[in-house]
PDB file of N, CA and C in Angstrom:
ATOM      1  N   UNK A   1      57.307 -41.548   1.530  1.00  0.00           N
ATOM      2  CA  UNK A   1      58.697 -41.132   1.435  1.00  0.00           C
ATOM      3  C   UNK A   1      59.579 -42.254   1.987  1.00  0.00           C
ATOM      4  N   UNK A   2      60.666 -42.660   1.269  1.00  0.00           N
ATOM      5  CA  UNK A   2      61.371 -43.803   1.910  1.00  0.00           C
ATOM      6  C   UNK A   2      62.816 -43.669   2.393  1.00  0.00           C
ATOM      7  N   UNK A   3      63.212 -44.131   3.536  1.00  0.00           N
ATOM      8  CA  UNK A   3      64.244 -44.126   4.259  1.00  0.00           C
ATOM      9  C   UNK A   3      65.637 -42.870   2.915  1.00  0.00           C
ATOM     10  N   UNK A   4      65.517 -43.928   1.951  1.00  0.00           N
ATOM     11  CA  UNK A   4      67.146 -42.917   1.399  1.00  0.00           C
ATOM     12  C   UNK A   4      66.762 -42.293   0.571  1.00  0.00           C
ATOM     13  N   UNK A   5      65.449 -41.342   1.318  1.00  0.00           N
ATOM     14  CA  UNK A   5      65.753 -39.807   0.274  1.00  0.00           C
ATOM     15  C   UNK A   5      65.471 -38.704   1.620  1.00  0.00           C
ATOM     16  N   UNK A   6      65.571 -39.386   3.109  1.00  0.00           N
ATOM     17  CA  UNK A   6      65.976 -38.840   3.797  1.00  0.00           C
ATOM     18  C   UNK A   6      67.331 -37.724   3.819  1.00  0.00           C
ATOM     19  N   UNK A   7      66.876 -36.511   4.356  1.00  0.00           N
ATOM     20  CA  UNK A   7      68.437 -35.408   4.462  1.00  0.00           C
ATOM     21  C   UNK A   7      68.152 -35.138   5.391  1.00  0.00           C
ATOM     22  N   UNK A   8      67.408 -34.606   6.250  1.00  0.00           N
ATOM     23  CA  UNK A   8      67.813 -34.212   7.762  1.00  0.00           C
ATOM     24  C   UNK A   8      66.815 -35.038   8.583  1.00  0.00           C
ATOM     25  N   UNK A   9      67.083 -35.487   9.967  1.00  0.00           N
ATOM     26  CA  UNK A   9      65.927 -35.736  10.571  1.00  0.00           C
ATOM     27  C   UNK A   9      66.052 -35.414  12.004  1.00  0.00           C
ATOM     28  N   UNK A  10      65.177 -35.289  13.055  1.00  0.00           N
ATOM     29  CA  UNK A  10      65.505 -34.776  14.668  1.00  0.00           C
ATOM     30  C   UNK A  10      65.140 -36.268  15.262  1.00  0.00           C
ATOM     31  N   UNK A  11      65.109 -37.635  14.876  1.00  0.00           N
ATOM     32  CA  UNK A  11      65.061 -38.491  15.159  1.00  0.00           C
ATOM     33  C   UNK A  11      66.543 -39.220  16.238  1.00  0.00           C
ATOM     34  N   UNK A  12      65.957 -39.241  17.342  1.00  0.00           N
ATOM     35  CA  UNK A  12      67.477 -39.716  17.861  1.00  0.00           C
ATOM     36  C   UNK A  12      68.802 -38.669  17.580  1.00  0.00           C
ATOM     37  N   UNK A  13      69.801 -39.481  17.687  1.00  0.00           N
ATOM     38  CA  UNK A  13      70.852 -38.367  17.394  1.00  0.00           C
ATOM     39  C   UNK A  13      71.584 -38.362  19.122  1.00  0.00           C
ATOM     40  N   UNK A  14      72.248 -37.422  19.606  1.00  0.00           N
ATOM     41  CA  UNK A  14      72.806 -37.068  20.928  1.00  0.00           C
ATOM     42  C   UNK A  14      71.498 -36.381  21.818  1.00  0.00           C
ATOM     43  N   UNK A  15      70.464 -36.430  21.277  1.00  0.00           N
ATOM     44  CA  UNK A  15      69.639 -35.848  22.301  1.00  0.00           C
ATOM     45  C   UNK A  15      69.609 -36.697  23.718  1.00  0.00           C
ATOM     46  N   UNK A  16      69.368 -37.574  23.678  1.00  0.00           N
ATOM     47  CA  UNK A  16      69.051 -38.515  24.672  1.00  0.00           C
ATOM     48  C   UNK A  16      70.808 -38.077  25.642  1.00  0.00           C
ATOM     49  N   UNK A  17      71.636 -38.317  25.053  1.00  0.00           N
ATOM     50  CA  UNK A  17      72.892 -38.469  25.611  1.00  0.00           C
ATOM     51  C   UNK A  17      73.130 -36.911  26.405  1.00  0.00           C
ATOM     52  N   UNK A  18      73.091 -35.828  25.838  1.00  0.00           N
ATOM     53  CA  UNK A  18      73.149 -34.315  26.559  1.00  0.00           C
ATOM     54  C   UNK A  18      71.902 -34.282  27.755  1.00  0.00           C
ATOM     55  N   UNK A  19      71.066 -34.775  27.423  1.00  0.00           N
ATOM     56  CA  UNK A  19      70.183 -34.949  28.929  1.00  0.00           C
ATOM     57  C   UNK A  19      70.649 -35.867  30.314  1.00  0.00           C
ATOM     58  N   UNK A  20      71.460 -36.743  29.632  1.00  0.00           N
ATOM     59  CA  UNK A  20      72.229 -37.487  30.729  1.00  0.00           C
ATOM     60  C   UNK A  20      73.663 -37.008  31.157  1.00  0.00           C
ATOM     61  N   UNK A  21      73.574 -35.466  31.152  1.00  0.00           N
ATOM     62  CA  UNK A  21      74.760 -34.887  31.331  1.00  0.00           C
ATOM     63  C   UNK A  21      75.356 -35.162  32.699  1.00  0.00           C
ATOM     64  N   UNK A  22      76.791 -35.394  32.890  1.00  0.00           N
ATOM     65  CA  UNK A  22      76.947 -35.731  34.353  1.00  0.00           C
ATOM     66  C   UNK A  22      76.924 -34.700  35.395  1.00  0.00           C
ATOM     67  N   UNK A  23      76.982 -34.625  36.867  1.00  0.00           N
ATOM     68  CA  UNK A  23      76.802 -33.023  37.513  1.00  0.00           C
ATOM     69  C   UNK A  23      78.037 -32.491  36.787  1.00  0.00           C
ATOM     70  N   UNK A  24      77.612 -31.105  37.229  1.00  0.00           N
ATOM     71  CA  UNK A  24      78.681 -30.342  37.370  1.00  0.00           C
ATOM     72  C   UNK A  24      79.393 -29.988  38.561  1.00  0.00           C
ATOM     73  N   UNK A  25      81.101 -30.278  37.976  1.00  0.00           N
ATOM     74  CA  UNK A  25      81.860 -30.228  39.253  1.00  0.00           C
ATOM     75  C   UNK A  25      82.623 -28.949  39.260  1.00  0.00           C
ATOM     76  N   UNK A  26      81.885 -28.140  40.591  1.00  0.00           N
ATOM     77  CA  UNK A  26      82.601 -26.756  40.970  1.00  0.00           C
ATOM     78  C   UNK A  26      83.668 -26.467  41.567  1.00  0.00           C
ATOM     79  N   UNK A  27      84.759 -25.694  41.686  1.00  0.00           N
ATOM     80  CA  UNK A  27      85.537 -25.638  42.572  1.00  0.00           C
ATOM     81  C   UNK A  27      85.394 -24.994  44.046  1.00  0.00           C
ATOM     82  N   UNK A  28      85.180 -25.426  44.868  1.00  0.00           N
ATOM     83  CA  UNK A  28      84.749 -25.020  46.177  1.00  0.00           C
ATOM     84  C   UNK A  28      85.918 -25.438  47.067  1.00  0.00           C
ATOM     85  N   UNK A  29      85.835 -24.225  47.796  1.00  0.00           N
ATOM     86  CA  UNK A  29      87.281 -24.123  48.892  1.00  0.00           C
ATOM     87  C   UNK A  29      86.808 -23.981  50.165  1.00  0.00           C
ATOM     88  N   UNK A  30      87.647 -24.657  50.721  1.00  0.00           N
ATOM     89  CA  UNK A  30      87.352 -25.514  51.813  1.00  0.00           C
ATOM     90  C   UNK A  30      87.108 -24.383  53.422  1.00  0.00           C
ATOM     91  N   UNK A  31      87.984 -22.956  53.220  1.00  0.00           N
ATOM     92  CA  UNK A  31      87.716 -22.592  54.029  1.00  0.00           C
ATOM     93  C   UNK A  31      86.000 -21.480  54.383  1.00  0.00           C
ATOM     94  N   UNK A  32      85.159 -21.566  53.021  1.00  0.00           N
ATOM     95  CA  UNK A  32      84.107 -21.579  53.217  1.00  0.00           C
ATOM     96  C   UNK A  32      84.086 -19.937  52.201  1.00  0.00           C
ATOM     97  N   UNK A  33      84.801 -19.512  52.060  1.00  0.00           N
ATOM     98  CA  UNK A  33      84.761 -18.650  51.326  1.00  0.00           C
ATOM     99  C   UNK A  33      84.568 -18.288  49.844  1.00  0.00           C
ATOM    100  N   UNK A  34      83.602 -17.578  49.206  1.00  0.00           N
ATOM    101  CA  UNK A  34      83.956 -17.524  47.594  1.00  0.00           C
ATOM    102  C   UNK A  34      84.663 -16.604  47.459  1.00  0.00           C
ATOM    103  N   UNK A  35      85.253 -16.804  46.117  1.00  0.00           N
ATOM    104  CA  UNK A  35      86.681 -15.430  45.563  1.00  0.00           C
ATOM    105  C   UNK A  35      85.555 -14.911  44.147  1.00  0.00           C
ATOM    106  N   UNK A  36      86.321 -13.037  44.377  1.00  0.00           N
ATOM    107  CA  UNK A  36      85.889 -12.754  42.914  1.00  0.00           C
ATOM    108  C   UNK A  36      87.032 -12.534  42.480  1.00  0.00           C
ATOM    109  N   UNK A  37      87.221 -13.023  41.185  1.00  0.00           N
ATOM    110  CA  UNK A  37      88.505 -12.587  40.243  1.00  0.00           C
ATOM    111  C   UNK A  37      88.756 -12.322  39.177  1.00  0.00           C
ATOM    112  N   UNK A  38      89.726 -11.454  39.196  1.00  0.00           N
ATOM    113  CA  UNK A  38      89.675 -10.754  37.541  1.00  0.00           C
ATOM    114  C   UNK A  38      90.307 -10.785  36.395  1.00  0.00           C
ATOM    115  N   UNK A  39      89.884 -11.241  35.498  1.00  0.00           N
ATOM    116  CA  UNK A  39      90.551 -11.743  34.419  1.00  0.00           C
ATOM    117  C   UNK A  39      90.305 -11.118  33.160  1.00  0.00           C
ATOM    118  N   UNK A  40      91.329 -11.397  32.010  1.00  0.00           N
ATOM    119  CA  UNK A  40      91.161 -10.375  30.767  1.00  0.00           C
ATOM    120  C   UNK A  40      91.744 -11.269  29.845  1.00  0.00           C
ATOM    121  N   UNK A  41      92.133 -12.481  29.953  1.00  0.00           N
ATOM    122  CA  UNK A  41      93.213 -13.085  29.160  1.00  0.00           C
ATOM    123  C   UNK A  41      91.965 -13.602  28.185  1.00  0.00           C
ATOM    124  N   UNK A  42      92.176 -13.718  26.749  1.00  0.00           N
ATOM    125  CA  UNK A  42      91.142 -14.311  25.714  1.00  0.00           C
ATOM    126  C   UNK A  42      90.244 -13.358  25.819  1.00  0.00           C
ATOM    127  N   UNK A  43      90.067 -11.921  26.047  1.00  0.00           N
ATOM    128  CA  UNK A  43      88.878 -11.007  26.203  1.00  0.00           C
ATOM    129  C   UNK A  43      89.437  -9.679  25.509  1.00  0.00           C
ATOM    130  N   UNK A  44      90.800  -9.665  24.449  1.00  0.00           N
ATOM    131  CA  UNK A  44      90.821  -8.203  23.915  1.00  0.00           C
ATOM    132  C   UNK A  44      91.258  -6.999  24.723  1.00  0.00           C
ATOM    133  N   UNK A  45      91.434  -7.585  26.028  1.00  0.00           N
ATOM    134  CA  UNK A  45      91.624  -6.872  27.276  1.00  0.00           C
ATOM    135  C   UNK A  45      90.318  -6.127  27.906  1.00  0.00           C
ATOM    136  N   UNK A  46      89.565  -7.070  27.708  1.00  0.00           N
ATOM    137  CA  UNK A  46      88.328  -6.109  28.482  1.00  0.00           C
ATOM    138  C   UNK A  46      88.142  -6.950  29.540  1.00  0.00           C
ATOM    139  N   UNK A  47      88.081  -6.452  30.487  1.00  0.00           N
ATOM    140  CA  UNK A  47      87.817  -7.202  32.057  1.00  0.00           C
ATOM    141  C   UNK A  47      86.403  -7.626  32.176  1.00  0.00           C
ATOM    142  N   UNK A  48      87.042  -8.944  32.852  1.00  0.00           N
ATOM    143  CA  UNK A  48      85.456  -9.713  33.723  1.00  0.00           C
ATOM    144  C   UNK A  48      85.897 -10.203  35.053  1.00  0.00           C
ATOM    145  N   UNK A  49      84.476 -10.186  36.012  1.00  0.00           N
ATOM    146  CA  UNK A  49      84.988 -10.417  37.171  1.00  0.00           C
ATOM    147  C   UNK A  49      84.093 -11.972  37.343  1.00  0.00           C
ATOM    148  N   UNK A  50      85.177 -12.955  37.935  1.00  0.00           N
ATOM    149  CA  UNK A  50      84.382 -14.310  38.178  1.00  0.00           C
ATOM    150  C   UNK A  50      84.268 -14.234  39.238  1.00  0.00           C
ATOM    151  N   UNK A  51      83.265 -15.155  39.913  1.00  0.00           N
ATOM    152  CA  UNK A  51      82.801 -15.128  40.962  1.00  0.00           C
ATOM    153  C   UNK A  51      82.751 -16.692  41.217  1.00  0.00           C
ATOM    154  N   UNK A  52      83.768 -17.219  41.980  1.00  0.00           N
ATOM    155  CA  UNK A  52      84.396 -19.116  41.607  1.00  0.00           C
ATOM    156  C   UNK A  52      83.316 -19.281  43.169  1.00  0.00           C
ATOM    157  N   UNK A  53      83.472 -20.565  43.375  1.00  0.00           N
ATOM    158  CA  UNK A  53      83.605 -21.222  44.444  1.00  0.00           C
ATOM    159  C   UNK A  53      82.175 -21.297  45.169  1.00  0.00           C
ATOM    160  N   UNK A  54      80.907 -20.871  44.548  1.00  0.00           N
ATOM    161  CA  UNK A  54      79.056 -20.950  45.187  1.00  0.00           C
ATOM    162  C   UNK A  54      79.083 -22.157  44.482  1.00  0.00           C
ATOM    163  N   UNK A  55      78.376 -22.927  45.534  1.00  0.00           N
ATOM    164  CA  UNK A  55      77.785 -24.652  45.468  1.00  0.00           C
ATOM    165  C   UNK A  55      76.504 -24.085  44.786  1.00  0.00           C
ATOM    166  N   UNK A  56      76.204 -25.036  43.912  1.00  0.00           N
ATOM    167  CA  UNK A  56      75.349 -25.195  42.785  1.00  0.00           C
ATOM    168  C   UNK A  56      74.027 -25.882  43.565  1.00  0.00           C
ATOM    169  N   UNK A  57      74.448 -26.522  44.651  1.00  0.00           N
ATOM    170  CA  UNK A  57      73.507 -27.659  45.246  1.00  0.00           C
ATOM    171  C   UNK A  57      72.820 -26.637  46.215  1.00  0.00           C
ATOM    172  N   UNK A  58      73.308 -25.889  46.792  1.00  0.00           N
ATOM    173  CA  UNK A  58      72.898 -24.659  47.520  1.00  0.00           C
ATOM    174  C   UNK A  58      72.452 -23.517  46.855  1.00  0.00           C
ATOM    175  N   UNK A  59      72.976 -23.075  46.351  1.00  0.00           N
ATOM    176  CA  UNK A  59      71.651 -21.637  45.661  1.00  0.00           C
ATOM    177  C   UNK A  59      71.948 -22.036  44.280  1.00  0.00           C
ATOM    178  N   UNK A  60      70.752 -21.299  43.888  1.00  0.00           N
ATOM    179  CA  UNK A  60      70.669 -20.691  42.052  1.00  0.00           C
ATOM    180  C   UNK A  60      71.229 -19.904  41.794  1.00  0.00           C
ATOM    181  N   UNK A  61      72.354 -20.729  41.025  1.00  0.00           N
ATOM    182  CA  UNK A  61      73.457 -20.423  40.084  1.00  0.00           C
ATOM    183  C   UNK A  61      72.587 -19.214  38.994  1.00  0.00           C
ATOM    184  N   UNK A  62      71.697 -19.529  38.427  1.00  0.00           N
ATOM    185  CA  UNK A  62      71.336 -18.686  37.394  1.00  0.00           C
ATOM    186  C   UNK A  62      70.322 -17.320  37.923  1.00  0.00           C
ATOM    187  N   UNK A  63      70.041 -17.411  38.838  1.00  0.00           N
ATOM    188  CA  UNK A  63      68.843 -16.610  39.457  1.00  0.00           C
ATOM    189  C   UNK A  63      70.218 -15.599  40.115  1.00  0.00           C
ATOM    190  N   UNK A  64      70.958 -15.779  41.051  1.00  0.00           N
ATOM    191  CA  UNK A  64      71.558 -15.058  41.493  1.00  0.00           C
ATOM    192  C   UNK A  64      72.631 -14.199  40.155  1.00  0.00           C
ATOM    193  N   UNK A  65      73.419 -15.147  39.340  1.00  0.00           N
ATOM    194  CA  UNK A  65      73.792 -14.264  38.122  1.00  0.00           C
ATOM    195  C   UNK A  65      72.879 -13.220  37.968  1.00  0.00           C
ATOM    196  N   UNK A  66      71.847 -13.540  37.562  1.00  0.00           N
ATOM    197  CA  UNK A  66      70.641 -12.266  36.889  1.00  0.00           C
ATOM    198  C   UNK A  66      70.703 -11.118  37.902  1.00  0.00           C
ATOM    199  N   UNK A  67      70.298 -11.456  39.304  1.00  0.00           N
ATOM    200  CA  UNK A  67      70.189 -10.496  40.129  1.00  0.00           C
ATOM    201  C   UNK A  67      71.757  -9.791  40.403  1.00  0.00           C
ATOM    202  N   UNK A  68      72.878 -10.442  40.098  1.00  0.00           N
ATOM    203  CA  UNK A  68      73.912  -9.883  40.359  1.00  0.00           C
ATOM    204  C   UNK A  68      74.159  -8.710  38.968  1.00  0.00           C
ATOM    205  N   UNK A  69      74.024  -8.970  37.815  1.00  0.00           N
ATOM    206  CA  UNK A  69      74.005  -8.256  36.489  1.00  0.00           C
ATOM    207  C   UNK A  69      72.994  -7.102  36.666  1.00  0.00           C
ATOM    208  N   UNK A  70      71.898  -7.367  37.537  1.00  0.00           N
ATOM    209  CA  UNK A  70      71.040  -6.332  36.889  1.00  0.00           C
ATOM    210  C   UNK A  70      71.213  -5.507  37.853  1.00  0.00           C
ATOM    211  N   UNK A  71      71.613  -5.624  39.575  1.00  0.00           N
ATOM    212  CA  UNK A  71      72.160  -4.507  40.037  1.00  0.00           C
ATOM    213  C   UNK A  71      73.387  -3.898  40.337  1.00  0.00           C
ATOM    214  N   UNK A  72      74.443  -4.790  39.389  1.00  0.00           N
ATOM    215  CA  UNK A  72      75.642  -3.759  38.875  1.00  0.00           C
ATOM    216  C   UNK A  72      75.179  -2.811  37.306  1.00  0.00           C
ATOM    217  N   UNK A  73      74.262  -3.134  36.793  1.00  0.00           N
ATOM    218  CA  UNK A  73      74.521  -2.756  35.269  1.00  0.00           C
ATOM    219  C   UNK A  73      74.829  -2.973  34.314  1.00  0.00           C
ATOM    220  N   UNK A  74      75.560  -4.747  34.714  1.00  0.00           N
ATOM    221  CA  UNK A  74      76.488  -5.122  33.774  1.00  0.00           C
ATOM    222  C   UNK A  74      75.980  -6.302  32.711  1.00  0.00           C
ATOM    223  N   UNK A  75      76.509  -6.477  31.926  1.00  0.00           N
ATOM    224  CA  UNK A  75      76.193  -8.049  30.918  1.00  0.00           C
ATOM    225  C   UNK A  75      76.570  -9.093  32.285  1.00  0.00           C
ATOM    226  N   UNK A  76      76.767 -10.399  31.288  1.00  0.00           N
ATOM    227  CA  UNK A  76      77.748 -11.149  32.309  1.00  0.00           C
ATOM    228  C   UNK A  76      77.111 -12.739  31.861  1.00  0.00           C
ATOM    229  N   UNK A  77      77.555 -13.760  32.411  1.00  0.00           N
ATOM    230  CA  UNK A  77      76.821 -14.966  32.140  1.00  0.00           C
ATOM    231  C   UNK A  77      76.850 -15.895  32.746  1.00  0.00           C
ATOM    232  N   UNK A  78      76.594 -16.980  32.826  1.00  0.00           N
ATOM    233  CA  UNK A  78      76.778 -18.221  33.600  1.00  0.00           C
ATOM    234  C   UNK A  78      77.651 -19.381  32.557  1.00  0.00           C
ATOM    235  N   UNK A  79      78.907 -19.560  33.523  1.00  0.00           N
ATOM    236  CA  UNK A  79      79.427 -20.848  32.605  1.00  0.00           C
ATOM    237  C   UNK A  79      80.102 -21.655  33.327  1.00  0.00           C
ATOM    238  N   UNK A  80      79.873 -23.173  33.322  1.00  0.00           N
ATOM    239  CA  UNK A  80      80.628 -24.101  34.068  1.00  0.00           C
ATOM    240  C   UNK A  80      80.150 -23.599  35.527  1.00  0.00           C
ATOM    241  N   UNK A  81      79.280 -23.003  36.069  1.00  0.00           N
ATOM    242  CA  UNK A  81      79.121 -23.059  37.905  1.00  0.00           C
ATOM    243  C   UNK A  81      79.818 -21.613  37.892  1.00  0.00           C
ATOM    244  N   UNK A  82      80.454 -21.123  37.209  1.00  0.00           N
ATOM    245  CA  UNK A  82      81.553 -19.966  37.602  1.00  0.00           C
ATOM    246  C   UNK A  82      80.359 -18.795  36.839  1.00  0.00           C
ATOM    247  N   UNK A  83      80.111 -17.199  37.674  1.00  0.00           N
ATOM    248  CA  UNK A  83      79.120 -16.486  36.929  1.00  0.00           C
ATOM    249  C   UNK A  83      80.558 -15.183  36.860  1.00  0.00           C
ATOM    250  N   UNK A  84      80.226 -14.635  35.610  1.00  0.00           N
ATOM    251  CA  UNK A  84      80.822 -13.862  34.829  1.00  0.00           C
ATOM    252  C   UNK A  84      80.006 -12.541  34.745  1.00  0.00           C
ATOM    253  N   UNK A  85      80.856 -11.696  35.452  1.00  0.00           N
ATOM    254  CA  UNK A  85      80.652 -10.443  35.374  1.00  0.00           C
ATOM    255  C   UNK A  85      81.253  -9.142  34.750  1.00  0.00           C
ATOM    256  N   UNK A  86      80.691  -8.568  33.708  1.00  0.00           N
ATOM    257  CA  UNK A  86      81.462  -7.517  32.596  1.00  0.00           C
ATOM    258  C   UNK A  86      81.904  -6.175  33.696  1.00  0.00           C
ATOM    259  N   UNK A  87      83.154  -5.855  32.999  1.00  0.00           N
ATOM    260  CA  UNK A  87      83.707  -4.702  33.787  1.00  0.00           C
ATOM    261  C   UNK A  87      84.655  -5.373  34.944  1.00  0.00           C
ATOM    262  N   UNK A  88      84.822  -4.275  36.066  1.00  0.00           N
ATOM    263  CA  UNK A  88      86.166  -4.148  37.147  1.00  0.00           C
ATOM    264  C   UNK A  88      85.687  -3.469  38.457  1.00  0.00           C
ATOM    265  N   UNK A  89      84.441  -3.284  38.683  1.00  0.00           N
ATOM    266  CA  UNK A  89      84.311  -3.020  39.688  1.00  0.00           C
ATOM    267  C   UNK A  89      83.880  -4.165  41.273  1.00  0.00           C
ATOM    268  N   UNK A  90      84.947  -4.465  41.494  1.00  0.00           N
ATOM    269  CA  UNK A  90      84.866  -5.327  42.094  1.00  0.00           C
ATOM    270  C   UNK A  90      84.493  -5.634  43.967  1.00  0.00           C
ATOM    271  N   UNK A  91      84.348  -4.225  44.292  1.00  0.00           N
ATOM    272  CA  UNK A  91      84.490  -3.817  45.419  1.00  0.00           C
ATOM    273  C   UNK A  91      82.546  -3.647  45.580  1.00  0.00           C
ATOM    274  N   UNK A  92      81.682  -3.213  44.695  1.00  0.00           N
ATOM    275  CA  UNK A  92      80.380  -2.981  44.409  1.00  0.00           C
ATOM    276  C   UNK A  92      79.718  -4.499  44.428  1.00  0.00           C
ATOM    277  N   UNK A  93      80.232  -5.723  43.769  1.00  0.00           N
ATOM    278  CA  UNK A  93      80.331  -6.909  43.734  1.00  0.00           C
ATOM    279  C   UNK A  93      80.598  -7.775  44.953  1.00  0.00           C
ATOM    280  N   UNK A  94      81.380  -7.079  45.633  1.00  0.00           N
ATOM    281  CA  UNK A  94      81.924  -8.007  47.011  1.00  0.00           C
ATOM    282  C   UNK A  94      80.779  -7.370  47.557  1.00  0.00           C
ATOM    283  N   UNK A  95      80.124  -6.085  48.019  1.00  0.00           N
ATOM    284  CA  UNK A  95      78.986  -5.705  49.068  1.00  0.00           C
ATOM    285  C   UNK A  95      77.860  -6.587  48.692  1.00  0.00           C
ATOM    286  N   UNK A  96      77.354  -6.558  47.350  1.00  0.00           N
ATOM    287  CA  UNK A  96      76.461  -7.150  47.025  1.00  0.00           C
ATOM    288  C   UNK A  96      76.227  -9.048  47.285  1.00  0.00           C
ATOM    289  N   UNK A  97      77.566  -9.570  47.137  1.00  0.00           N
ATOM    290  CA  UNK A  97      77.295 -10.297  47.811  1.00  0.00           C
ATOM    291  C   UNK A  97      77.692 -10.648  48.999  1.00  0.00           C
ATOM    292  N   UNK A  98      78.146  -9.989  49.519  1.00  0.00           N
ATOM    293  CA  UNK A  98      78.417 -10.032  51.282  1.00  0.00           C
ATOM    294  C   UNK A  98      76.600  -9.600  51.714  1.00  0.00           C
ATOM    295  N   UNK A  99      76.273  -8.798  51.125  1.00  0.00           N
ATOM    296  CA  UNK A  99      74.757  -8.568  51.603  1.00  0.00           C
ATOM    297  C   UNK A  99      73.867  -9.471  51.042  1.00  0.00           C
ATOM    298  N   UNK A 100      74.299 -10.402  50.637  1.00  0.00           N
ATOM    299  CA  UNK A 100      73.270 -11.860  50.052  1.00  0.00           C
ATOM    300  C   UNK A 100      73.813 -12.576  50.775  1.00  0.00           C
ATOM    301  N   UNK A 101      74.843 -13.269  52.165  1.00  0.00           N
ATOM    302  CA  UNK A 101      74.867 -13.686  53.124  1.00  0.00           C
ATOM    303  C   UNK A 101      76.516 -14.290  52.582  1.00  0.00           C
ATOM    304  N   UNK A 102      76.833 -13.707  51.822  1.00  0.00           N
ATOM    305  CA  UNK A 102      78.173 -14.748  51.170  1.00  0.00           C
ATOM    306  C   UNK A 102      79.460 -14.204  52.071  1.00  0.00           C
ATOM    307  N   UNK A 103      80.562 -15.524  52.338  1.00  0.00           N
ATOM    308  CA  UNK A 103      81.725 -14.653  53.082  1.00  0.00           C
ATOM    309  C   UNK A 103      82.566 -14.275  51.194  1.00  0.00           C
ATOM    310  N   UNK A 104      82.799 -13.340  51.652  1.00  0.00           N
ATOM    311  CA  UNK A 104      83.659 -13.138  49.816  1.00  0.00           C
ATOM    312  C   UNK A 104      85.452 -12.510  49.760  1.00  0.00           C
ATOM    313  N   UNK A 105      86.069 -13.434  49.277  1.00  0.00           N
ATOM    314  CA  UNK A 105      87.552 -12.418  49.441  1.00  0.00           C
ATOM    315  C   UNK A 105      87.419 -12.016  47.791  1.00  0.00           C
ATOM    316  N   UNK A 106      88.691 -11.263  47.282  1.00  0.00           N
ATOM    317  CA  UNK A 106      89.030 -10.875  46.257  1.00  0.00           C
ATOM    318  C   UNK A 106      90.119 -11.615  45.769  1.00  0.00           C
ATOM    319  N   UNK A 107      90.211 -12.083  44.903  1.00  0.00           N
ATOM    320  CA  UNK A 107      91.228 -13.038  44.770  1.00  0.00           C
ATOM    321  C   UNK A 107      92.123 -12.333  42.940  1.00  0.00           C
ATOM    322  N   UNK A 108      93.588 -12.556  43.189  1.00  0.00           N
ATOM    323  CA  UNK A 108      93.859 -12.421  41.416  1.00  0.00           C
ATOM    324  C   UNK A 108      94.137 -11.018  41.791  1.00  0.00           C
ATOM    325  N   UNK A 109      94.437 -10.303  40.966  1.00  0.00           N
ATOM    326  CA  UNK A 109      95.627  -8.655  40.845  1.00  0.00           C
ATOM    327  C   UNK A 109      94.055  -7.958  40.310  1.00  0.00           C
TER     328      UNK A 109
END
């Protein structure tokens, strides 16, 4: 088979380049605290609660999402360092992680 009757190939391409992704930069506040906050804007009006400001370099970002989703009940996801939680109960969210060692305010209406 020769080069130009090539149509697709997984040869090279951006693979190499997405593995050399640079860190990710979180927003972390200085007085040591994370915020959960609630937002609806781009969501149809269905609420999610973020959870900003956990160092990535310090715990698992993705391990703690899971464990946070599966004992509220909720969907939710990981994006950019920030974990996303479906629904408004936000007060169930702050115990849970105040009882995983976190200081936590509520941040946002």
């Amino acid at each position: 088979m020769s080069d130009s009757n090539l149509v697709y190939s997984t040869d090279g391409g951006r693979i190499t380049q997405a593995a050399e992704k640079a860190p990710l930069e979180v927003k972390l506040f200085s007085d040591g605290f994370i915020r959960i906050e609630r937002q609806t804007k781009g969501r149809k009006g269905k609420g999610v609660m973020l959870v900003v400001g956990i160092d990535p370099e310090k715990h698992d970002l993705k391990t703690l999402a899971k464990t946070l989703k599966t004992k509220m009940g909720q969907g939710g996801s990981l994006k950019d360092g920030v974990i996303e939680i479906q629904g408004d109960d936000r007060e169930k969210l702050k115990i849970l992680l105040q009882t995983a060692g976190f200081k936590v305010k509520l941040a946002g209406g």
